[in-house]
Protein backbone atom coordinates (compact mmCIF):
# COMPACT_ATOMS: atom_id res chain seq x y z
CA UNK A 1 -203.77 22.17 -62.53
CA UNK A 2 -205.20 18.97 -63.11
CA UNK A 3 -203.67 18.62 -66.13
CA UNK A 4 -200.44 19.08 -65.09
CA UNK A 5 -200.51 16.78 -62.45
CA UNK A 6 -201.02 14.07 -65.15
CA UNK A 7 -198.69 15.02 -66.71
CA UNK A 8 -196.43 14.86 -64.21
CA UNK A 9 -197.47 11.24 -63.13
CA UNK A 10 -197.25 9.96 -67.01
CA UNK A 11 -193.55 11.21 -66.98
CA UNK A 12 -192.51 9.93 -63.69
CA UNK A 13 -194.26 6.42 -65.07
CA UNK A 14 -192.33 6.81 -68.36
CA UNK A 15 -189.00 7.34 -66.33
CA UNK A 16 -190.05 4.01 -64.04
CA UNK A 17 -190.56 2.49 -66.73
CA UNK A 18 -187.14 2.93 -68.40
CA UNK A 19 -185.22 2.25 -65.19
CA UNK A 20 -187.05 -0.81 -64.72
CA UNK A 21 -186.81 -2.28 -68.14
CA UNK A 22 -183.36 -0.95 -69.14
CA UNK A 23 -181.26 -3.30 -67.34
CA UNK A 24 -183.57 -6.26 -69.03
CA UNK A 25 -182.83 -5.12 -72.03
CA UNK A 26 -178.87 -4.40 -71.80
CA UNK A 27 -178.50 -7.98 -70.73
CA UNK A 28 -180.78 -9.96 -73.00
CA UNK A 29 -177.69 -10.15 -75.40
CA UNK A 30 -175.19 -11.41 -72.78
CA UNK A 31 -177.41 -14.53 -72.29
CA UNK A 32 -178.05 -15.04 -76.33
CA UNK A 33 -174.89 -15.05 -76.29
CA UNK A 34 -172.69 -17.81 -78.47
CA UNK A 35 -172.01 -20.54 -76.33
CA UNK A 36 -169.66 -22.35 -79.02
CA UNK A 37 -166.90 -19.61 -77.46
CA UNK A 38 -163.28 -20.68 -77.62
CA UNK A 39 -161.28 -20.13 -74.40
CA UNK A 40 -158.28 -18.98 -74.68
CA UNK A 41 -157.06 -21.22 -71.36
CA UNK A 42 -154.31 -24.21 -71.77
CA UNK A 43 -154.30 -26.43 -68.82
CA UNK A 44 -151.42 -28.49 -67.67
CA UNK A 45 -150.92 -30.46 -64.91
CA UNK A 46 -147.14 -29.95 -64.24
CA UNK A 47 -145.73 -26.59 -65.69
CA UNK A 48 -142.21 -26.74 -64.45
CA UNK A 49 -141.94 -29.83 -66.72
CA UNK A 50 -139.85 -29.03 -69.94
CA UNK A 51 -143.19 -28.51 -71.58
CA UNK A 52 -143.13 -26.15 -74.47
CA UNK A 53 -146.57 -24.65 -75.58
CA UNK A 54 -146.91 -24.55 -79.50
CA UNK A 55 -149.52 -22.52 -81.87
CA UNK A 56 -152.06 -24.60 -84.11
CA UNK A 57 -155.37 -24.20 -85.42
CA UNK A 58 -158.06 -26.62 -86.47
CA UNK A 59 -161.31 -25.65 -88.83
CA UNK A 60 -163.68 -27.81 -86.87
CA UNK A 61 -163.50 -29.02 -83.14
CA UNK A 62 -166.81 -31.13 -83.04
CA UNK A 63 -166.38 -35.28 -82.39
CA UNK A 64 -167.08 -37.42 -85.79
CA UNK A 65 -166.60 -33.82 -88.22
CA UNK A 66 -164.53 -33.60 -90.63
CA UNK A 67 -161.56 -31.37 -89.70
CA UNK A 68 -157.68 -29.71 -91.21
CA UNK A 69 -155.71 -29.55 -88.53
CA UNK A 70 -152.55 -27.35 -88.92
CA UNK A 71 -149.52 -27.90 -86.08
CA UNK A 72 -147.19 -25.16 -86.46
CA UNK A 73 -143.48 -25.19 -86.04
CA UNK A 74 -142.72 -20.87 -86.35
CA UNK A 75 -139.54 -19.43 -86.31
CA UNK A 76 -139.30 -19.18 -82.67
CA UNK A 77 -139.79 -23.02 -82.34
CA UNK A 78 -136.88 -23.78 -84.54
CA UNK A 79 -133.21 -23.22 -83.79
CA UNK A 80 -131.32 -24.74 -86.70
CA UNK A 81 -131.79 -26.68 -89.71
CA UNK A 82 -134.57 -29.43 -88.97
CA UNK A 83 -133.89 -32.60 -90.67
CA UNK A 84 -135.79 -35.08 -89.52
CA UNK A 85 -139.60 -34.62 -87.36
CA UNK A 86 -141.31 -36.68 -85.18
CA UNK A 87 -144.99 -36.30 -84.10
CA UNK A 88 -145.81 -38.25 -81.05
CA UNK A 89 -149.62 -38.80 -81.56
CA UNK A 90 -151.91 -39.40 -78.57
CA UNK A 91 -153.63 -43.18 -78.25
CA UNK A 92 -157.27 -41.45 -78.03
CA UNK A 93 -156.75 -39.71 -81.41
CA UNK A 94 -158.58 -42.58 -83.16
CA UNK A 95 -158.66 -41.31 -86.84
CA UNK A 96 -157.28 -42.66 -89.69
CA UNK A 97 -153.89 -40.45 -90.99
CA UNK A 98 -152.81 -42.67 -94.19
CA UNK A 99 -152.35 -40.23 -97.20
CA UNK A 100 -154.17 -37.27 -95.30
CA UNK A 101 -150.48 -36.12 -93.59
CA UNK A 102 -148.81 -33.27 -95.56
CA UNK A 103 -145.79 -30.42 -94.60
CA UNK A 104 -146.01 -27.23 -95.82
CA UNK A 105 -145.01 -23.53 -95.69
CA UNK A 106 -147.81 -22.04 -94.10
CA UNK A 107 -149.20 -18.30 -93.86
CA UNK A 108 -150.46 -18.54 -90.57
CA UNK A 109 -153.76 -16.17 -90.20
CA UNK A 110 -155.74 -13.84 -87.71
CA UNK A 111 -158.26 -11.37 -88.27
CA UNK A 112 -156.93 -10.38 -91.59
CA UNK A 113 -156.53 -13.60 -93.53
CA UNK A 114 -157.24 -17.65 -93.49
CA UNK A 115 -154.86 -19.65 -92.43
CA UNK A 116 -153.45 -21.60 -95.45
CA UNK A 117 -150.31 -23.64 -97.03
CA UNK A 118 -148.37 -21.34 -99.38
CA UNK A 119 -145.55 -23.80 -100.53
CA UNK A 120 -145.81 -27.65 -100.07
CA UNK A 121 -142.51 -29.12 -99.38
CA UNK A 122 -141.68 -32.19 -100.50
CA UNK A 123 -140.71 -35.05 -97.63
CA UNK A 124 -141.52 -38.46 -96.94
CA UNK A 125 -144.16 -39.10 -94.30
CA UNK A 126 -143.99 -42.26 -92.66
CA UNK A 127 -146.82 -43.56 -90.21
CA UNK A 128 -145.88 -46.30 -87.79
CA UNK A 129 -148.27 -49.14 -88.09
CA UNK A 130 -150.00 -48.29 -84.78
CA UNK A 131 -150.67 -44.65 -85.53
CA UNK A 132 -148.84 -43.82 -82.42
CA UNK A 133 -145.98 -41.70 -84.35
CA UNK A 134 -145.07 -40.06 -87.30
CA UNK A 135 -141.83 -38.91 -89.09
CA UNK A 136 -141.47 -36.83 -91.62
CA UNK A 137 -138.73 -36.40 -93.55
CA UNK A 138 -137.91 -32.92 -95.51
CA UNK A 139 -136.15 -34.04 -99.21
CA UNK A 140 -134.05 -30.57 -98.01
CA UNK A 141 -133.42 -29.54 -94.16
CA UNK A 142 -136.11 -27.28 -92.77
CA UNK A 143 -133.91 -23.26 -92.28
CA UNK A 144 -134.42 -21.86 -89.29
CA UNK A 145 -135.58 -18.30 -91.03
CA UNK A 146 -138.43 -15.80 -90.70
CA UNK A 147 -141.29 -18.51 -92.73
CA UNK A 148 -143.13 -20.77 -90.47
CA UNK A 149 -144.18 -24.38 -91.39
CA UNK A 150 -146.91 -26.64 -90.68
CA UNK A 151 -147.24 -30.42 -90.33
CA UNK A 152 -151.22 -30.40 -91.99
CA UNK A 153 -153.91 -33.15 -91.15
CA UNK A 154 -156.15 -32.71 -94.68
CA UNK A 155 -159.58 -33.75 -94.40
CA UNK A 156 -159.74 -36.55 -91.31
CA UNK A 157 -162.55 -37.13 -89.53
CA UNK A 158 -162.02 -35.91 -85.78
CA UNK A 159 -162.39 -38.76 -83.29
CA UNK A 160 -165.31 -40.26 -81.52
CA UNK A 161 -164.31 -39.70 -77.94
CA UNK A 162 -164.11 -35.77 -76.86
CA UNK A 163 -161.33 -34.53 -74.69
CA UNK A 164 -157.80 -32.72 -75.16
CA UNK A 165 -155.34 -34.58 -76.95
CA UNK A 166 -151.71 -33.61 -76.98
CA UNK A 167 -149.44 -33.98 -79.47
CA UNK A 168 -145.55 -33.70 -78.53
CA UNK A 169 -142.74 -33.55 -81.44
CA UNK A 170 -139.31 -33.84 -81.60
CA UNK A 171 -136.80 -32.76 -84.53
CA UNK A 172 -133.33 -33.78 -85.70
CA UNK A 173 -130.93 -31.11 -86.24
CA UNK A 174 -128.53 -30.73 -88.78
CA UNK A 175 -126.09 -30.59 -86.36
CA UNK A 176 -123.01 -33.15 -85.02
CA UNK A 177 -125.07 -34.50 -82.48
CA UNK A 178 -127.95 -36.30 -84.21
CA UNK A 179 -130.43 -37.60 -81.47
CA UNK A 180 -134.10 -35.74 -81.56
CA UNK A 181 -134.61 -33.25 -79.62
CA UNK A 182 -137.42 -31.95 -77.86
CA UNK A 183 -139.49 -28.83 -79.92
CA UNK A 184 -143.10 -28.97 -77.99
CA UNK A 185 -146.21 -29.94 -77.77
CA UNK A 186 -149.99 -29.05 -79.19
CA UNK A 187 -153.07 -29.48 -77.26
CA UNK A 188 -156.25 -29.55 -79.49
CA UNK A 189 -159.62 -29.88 -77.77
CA UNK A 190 -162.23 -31.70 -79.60
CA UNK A 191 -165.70 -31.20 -77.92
C-alpha cells in the first residue's frame, strides 16, 4: 500500500510539473523571437488625398548600408504608353544617385524567386543638380502590357538619418495631352 501511494504522489508531481513548466516552455520562442520583423503597415496622414500606394522592395533597410532599391511601376500602375518619368525624391534621402540609377524589366519576386532585372532598357537618366528629381527617359515608350518595370537604385549607400522617405512619380503619356501625370508614390523605411 505504501508503495502505491508513492507512486501515486510521483505521478501527480510529474503531472504538476508539466502544467507548470509547459506554458514556460511554449512561450520561450515568442520572446526569442526576430525583432528585425517587417510590418506590413503603411501610414499616411491624409488618405482621401489622391495618394496612390505603389510596390517596391529594398535588400537592406539599415542607415549607412549599402542597399538596391527597386520602385516598381506594374501593369496596374500604367495606363498607356509611358514616355517620359519623373521621380520626385525626398530632401532627407541624402545619398549620392550619379551613375547608380538604372530602368529595367523586372521579375518581381516572393517566396519562390529573388527579385531581379530581366531586360535593361535603354533611356537616358537625368539627375537634377540638387538630387531633388529625376527623369528618365525610355529610347522607346514604356507599353502598358502584362511585364512590370522598375526604376533600380544599384549599390547606394542608404542615408544617415532613419525615417520613411517617400518617393512620388509622375509619367508622360504618349497621348495628345502631354503634361505628367500623377502614377504614385513609394514609402521605404530605413531604420
Amino acid at each position: 500500500m505504501m508503495f502505491n501511494k508513492q507512486k501515486k504522489l510521483i505521478l501527480n508531481l510529474k503531472i504538476l510539473k508539466l502544467l507548470f513548466f509547459s506554458p514556460l516552455l511554449i512561450s520561450i520562442p515568442f520572446y526569442l523571437g526576430n525583432s528585425d520583423a517587417k510590418a506590413g503597415l503603411e501610414f499616411q496622414w491624409d488618405q482621401d488625398s489622391g495618394y496612390r500606394r505603389l510596390k517596391w522592395f529594398q535588400k537592406e533597410n539599415k542607415k549607412r548600408f549599402r542597399n538596391t532599391i527597386f520602385f516598381f511601376l506594374r501593369p496596374s500602375d500604367r495606363q498607356a504608353n509611358l514616355l517620359k518619368i519623373t521621380l520626385n525624391i525626398p530632401k532627407t534621402f541624402d545619398s549620392t544617385l550619379k551613375d547608380k540609377v538604372s530602368f529595367c524589366k523586372v521579375k518581381i519576386g516572393g517566396f519562390e524567386g529573388r527579385t531581379k532585372c530581366i531586360e535593361d532598357i535603354p533611356a537616358d537618366v537625368d539627375i537634377n543638380e540638387d538630387n531633388s528629381s529625376l527623369d528618365i527617359y525610355p529610347y522607346s515608350p514604356i507599353p502598358s502590357n502584362k511585364d512590370s518595370y522598375a526604376i533600380v537604385f544599384k549599390k547606394i549607400s542608404n542615408p544617415k538619418k532613419s525615417g520613411l522617405k517617400q518617393f512620388h512619380s509622375y509619367g508622360q503619356y504618349a497621348q495628345k495631352n502631354t503634361s505628367s501625370r500623377y502614377l504614385g508614390s513609394w514609402t521605404i523605411v530605413i531604420d
